[in-house]
C-alpha atoms as a PDB file:
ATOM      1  CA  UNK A   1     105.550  36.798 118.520  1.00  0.00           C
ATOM      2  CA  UNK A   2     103.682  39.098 121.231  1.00  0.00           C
ATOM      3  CA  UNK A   3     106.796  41.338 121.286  1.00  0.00           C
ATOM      4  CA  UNK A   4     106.161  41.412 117.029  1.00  0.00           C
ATOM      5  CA  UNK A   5     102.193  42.105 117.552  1.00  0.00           C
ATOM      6  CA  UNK A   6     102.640  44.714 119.946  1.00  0.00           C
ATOM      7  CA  UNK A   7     105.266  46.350 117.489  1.00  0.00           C
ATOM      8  CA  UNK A   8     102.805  45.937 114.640  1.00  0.00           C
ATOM      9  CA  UNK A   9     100.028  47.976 117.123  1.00  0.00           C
ATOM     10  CA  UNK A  10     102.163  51.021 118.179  1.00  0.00           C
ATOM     11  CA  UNK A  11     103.083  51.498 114.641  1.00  0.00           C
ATOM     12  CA  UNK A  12      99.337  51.388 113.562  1.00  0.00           C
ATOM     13  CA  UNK A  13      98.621  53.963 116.064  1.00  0.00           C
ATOM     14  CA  UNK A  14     100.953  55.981 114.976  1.00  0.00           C
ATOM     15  CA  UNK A  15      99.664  55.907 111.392  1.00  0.00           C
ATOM     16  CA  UNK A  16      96.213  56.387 112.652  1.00  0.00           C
ATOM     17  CA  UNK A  17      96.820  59.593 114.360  1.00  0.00           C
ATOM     18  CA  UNK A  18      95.185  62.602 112.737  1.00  0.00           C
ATOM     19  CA  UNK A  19      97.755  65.012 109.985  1.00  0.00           C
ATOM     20  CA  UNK A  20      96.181  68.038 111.619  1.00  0.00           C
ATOM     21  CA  UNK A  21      97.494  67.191 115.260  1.00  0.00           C
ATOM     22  CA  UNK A  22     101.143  67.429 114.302  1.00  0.00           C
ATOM     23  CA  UNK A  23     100.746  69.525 111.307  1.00  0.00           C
ATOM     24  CA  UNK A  24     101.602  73.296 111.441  1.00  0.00           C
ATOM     25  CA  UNK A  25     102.947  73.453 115.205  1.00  0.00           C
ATOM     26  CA  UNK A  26     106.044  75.464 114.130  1.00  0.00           C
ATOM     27  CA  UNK A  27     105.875  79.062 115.922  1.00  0.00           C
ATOM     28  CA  UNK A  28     109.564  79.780 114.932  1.00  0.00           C
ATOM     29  CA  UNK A  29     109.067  79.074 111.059  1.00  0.00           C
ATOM     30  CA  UNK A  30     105.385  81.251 111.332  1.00  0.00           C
ATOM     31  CA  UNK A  31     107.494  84.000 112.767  1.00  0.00           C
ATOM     32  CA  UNK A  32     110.172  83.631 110.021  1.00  0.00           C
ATOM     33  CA  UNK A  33     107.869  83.519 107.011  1.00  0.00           C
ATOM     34  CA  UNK A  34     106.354  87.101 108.827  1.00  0.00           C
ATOM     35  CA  UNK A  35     109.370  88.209 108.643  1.00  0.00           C
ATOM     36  CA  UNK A  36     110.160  87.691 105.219  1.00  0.00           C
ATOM     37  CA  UNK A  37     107.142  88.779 103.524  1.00  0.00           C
ATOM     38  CA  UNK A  38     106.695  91.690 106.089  1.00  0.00           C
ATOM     39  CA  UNK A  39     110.485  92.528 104.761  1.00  0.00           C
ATOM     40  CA  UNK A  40     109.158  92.655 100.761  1.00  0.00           C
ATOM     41  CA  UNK A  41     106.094  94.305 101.583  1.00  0.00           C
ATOM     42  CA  UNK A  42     108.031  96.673 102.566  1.00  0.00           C
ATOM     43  CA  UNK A  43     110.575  97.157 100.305  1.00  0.00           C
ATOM     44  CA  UNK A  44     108.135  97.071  97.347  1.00  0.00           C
ATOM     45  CA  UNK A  45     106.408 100.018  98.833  1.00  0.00           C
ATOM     46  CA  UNK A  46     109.754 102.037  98.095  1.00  0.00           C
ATOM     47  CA  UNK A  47     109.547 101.442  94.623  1.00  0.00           C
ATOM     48  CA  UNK A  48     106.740 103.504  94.069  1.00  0.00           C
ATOM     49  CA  UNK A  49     109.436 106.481  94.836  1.00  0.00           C
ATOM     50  CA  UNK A  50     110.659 107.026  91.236  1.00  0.00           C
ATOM     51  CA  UNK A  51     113.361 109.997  89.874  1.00  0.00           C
ATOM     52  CA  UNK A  52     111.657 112.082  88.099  1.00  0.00           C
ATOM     53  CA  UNK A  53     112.370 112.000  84.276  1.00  0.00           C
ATOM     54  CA  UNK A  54     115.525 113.912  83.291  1.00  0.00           C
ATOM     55  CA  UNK A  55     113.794 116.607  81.276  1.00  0.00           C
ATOM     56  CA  UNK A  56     112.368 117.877  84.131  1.00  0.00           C
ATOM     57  CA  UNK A  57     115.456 119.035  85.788  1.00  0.00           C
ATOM     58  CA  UNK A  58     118.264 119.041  83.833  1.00  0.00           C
ATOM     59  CA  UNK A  59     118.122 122.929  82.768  1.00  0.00           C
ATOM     60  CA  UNK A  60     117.397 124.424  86.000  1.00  0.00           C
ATOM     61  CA  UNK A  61     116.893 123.592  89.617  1.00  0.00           C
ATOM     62  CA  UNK A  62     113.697 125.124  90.601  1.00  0.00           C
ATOM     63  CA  UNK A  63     112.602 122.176  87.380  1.00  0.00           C
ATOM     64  CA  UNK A  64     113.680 119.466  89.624  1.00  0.00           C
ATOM     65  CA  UNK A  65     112.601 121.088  93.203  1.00  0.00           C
ATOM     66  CA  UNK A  66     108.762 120.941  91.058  1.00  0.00           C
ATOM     67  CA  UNK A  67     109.394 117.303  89.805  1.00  0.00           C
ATOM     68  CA  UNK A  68     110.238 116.540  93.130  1.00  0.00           C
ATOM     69  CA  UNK A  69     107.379 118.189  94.950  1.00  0.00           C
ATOM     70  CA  UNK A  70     104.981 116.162  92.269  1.00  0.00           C
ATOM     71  CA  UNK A  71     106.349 112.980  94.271  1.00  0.00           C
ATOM     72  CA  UNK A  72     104.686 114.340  97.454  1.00  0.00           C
ATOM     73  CA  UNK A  73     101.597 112.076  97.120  1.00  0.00           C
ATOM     74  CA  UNK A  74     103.667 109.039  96.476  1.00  0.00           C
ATOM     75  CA  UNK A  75     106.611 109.868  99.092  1.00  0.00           C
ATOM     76  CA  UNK A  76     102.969 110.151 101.864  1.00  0.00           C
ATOM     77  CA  UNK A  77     101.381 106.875 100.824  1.00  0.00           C
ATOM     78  CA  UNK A  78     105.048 105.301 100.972  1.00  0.00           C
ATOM     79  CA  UNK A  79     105.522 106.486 104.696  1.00  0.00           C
ATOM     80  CA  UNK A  80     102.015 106.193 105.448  1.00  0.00           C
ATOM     81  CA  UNK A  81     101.878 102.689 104.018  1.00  0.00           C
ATOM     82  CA  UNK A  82     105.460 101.563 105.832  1.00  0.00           C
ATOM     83  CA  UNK A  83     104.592 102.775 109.294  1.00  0.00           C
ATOM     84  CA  UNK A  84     101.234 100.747 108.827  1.00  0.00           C
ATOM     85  CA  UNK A  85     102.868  97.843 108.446  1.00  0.00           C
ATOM     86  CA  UNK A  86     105.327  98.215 110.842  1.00  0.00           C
ATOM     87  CA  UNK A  87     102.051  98.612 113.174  1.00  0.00           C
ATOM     88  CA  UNK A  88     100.791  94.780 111.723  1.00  0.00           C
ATOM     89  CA  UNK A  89     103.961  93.456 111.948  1.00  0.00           C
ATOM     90  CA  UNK A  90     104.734  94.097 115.897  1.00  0.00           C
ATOM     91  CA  UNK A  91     101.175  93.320 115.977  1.00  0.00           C
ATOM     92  CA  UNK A  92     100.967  89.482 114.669  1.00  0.00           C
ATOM     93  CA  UNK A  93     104.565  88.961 116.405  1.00  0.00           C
ATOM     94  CA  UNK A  94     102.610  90.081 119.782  1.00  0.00           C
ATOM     95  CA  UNK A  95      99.734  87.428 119.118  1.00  0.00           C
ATOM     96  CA  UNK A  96     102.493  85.224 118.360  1.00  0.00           C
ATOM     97  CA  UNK A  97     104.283  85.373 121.874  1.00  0.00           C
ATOM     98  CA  UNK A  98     101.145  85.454 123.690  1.00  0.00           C
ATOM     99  CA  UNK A  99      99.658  82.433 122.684  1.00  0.00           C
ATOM    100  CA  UNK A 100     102.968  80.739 122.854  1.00  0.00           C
ATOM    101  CA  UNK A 101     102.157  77.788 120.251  1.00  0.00           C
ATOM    102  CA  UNK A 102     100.508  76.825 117.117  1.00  0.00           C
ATOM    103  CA  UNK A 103      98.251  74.337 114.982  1.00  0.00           C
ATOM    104  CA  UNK A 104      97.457  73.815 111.233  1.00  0.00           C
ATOM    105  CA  UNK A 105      94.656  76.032 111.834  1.00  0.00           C
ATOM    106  CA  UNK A 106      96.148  78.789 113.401  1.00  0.00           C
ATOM    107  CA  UNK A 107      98.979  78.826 110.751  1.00  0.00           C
ATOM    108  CA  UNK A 108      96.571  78.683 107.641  1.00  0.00           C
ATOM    109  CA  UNK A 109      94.554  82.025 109.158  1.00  0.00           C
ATOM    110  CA  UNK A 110      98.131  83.817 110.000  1.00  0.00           C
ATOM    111  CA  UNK A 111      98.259  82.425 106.060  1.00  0.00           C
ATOM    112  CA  UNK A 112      95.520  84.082 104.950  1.00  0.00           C
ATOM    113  CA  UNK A 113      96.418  87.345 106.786  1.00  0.00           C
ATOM    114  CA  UNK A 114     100.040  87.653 105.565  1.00  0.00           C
ATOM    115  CA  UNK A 115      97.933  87.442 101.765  1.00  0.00           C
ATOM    116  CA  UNK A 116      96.738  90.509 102.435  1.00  0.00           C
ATOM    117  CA  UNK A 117      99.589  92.323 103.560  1.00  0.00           C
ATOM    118  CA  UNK A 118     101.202  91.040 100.448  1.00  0.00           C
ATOM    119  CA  UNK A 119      98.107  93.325  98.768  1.00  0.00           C
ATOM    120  CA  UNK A 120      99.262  96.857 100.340  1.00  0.00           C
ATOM    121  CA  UNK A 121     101.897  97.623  98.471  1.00  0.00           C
ATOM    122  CA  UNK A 122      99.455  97.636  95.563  1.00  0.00           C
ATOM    123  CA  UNK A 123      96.534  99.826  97.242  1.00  0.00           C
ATOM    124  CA  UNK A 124      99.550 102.330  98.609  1.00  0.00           C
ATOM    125  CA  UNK A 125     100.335 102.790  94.865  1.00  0.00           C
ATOM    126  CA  UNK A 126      96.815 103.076  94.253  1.00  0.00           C
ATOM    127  CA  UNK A 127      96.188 105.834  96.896  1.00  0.00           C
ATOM    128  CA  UNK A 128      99.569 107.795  95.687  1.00  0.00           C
ATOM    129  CA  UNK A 129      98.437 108.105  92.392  1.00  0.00           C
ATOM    130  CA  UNK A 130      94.351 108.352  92.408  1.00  0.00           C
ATOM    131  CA  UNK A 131      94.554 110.286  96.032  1.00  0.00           C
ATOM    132  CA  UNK A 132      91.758 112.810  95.092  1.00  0.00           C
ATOM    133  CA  UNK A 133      89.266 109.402  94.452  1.00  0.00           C
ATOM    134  CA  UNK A 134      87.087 108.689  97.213  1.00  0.00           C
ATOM    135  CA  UNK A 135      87.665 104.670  96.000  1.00  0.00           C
ATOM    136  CA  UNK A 136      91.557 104.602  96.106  1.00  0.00           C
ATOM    137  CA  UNK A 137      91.179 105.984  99.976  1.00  0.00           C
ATOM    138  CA  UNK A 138      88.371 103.315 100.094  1.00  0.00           C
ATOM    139  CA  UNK A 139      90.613 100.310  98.494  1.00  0.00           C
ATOM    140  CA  UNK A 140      93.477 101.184 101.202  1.00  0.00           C
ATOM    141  CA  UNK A 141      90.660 101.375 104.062  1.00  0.00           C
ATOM    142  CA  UNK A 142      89.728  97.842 102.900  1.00  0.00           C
ATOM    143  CA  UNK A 143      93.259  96.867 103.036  1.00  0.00           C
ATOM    144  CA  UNK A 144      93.645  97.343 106.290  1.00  0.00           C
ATOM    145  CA  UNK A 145      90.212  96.481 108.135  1.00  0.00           C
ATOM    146  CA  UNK A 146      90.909  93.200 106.305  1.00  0.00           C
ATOM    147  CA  UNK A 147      94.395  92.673 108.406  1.00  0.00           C
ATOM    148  CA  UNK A 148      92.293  93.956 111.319  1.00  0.00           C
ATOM    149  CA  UNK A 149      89.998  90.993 111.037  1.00  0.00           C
ATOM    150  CA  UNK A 150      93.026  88.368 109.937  1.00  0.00           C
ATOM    151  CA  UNK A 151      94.236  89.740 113.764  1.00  0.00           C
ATOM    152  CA  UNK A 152      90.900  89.156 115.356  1.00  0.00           C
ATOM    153  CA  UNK A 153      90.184  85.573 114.042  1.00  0.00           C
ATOM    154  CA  UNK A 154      93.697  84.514 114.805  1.00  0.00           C
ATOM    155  CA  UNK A 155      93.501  85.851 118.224  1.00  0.00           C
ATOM    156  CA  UNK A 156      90.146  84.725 119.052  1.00  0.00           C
ATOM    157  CA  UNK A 157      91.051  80.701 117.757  1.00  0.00           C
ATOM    158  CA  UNK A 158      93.836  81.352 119.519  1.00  0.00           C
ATOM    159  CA  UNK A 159      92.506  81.795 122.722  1.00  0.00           C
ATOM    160  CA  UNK A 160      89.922  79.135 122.110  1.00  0.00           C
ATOM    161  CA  UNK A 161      92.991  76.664 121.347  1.00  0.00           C
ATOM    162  CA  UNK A 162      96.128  77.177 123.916  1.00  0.00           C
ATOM    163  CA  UNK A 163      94.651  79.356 126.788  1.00  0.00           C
ATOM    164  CA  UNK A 164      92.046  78.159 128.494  1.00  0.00           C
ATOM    165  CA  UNK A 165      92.546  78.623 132.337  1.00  0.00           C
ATOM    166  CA  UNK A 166      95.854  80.603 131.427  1.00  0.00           C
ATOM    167  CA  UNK A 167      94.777  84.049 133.441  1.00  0.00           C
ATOM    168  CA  UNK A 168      98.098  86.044 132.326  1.00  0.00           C
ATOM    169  CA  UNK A 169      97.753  85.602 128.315  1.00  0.00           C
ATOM    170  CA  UNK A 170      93.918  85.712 128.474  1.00  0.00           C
ATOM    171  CA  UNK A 171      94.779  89.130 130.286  1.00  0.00           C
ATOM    172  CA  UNK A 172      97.322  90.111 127.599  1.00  0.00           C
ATOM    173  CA  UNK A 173      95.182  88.927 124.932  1.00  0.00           C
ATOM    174  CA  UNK A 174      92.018  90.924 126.011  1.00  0.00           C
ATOM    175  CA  UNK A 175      94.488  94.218 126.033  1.00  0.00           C
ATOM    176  CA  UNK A 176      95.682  92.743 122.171  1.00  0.00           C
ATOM    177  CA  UNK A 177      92.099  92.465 121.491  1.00  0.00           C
ATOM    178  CA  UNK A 178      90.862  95.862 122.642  1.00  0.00           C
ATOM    179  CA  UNK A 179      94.088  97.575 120.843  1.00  0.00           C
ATOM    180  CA  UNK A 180      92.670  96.202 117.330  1.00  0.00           C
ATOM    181  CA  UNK A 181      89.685  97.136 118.288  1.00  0.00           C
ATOM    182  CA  UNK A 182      90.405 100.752 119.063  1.00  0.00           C
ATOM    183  CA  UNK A 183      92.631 100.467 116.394  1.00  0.00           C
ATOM    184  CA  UNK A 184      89.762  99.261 113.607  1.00  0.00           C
ATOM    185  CA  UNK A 185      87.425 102.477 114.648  1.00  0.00           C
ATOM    186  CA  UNK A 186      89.564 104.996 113.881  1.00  0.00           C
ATOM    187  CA  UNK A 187      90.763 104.233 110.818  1.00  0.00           C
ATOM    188  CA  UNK A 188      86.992 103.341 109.926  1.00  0.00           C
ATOM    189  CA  UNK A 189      86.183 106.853 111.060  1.00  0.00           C
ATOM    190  CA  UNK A 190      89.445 108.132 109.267  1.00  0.00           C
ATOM    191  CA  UNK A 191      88.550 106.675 105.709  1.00  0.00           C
ATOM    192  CA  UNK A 192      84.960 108.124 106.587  1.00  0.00           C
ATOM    193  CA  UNK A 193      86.554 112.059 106.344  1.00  0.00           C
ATOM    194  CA  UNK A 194      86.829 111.057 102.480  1.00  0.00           C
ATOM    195  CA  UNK A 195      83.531 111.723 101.871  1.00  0.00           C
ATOM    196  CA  UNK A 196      84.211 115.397 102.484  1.00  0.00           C
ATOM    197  CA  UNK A 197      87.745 115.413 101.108  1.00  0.00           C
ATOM    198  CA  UNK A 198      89.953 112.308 100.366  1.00  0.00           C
ATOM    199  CA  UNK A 199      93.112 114.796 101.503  1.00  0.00           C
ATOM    200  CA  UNK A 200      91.378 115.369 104.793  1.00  0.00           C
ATOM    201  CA  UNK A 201      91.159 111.413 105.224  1.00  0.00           C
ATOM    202  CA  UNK A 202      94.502 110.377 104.631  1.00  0.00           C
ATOM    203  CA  UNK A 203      96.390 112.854 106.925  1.00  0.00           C
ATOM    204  CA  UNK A 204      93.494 111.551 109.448  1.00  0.00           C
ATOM    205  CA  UNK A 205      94.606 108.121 108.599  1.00  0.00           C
ATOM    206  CA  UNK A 206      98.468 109.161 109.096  1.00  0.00           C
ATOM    207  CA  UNK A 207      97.390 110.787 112.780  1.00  0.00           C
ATOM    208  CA  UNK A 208      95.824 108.022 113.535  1.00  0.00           C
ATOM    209  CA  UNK A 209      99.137 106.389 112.703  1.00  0.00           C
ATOM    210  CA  UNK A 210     101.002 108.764 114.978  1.00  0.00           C
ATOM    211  CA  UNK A 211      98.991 107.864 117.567  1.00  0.00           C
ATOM    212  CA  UNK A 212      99.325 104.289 118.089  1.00  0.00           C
ATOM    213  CA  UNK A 213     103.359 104.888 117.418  1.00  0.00           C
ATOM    214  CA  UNK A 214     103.720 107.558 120.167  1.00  0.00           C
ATOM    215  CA  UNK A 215     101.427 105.851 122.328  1.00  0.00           C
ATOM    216  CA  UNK A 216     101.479 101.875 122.569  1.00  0.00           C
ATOM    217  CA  UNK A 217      99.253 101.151 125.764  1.00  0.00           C
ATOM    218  CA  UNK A 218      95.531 101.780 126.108  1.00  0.00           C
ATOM    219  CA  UNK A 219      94.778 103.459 129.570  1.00  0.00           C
ATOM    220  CA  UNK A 220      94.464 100.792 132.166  1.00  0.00           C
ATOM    221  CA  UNK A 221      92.415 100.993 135.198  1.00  0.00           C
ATOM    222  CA  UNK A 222      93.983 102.364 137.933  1.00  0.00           C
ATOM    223  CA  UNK A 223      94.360 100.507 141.266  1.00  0.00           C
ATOM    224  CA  UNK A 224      92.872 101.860 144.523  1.00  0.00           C
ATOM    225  CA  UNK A 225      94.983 103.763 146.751  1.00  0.00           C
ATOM    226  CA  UNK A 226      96.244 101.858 149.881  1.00  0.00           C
ATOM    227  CA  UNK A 227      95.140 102.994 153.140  1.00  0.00           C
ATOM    228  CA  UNK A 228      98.609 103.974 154.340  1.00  0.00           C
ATOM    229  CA  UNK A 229      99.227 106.071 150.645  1.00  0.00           C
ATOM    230  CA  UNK A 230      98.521 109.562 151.721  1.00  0.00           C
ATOM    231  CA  UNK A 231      99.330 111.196 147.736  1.00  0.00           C
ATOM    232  CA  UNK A 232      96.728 108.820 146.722  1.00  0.00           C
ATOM    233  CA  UNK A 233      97.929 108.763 143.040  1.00  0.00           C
ATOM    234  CA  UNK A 234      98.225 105.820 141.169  1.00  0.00           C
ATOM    235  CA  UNK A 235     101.718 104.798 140.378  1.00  0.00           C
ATOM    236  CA  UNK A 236     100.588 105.936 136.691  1.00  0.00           C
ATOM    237  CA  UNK A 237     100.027 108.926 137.865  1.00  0.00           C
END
């Protein structure tokens, strides 16, 4: 009978404990839905790259060399637009590995922020075809200070949930943090160029691009020189 009651009382417990403690811990199935919706993002942004219409071409080849140059401003938005979120995607998968783990919480923000990379493929068609209005280069700035902030909450709950007294990730997530941030200005000040010429701001926007391609680490501070170092470079240097 006591063997029965105590039965009854672990299985009560277990009832009693809360959805949201057990709910949404999976890191491996957050990384795989990235994945996928990273991949059609992606691959809708290609669409966008259309042959131009037979007529154009078909009596001469300086016809189609002019259809083709017409595609210009959709072939930039396209490879502006993929390299972007290539950039978001290594991003979130960085987060990802630093904090190691996950909650309901976590997983409906990382939610929310795949949303709006499911939104870029629309405001990369927008800026290929209205890329002389000030509001299409607007729209696509939007686009991506919103995944900029999707980053920032994740990775600031993040570090509120799974790494307190953890001095490595906190480390690694103040560099993440400081990226996004450097990150967030310059395409803020990018977009801004549009107000003189909407051109002007999206090849800003594409060397801004460039940049954080060709050059993934933010300086660090360099150590001191030992006493025994007589070069006294850093081993940056």
């Amino acid at each position: 009978m006591r063997l029965r009651c105590d039965a009854l009382s672990g299985h009560h417990v277990g009832m009693s404990e809360p959805y949201n403690r057990f709910s949404g811990q999976s890191v491996e199935r957050l990384t795989a839905l990235t994945d996928g919706l990273f991949a059609v993002a992606m691959t809708l942004l290609v669409l966008d790259l259309r042959v131009p219409a037979s007529e154009a071409w078909a009596v001469l080849d300086h016809g189609l060399w002019d259809a083709l140059l017409k595609l210009g401003p959709n072939f930039g938005a396209y490879l502006l637009s993929f390299t972007m979120l290539g950039t978001f995607w290594l991003a979130q998968h960085t987060l990802l590995t630093i904090l190691g783990r996950s909650d309901r919480t976590l997983t409906w923000i990382h939610l929310g922020f795949l949303f709006v990379v499911t939104l870029l493929p629309f405001s990369a068609a927008l800026l290929a075809e209205f890329h002389n209005l000030r509001l299409a280069v607007g729209v696509y700035w939007l686009n991506i200070l919103l995944l900029g902030l999707g980053l920032k909450w994740s990775s600031r709950y993040g570090r509120q949930a799974f790494l307190t007294g953890e001095d490595q990730a906190l480390s690694r997530l103040a560099t993440f943090r400081r990226r996004i941030l450097l990150a967030q200005v310059l395409y803020a000040l990018a977009a801004l160029i549009c107000l003189a010429s909407t051109v002007a701001s999206i090849v800003a926007l594409g060397a801004v691009q460039l940049y954080f391609i060709v050059s993934p680490r933010l300086s660090r501070a360099r150590p001191s020189p030992s006493a025994g170092d007589d070069s006294g470079r850093s081993p940056d240097g």
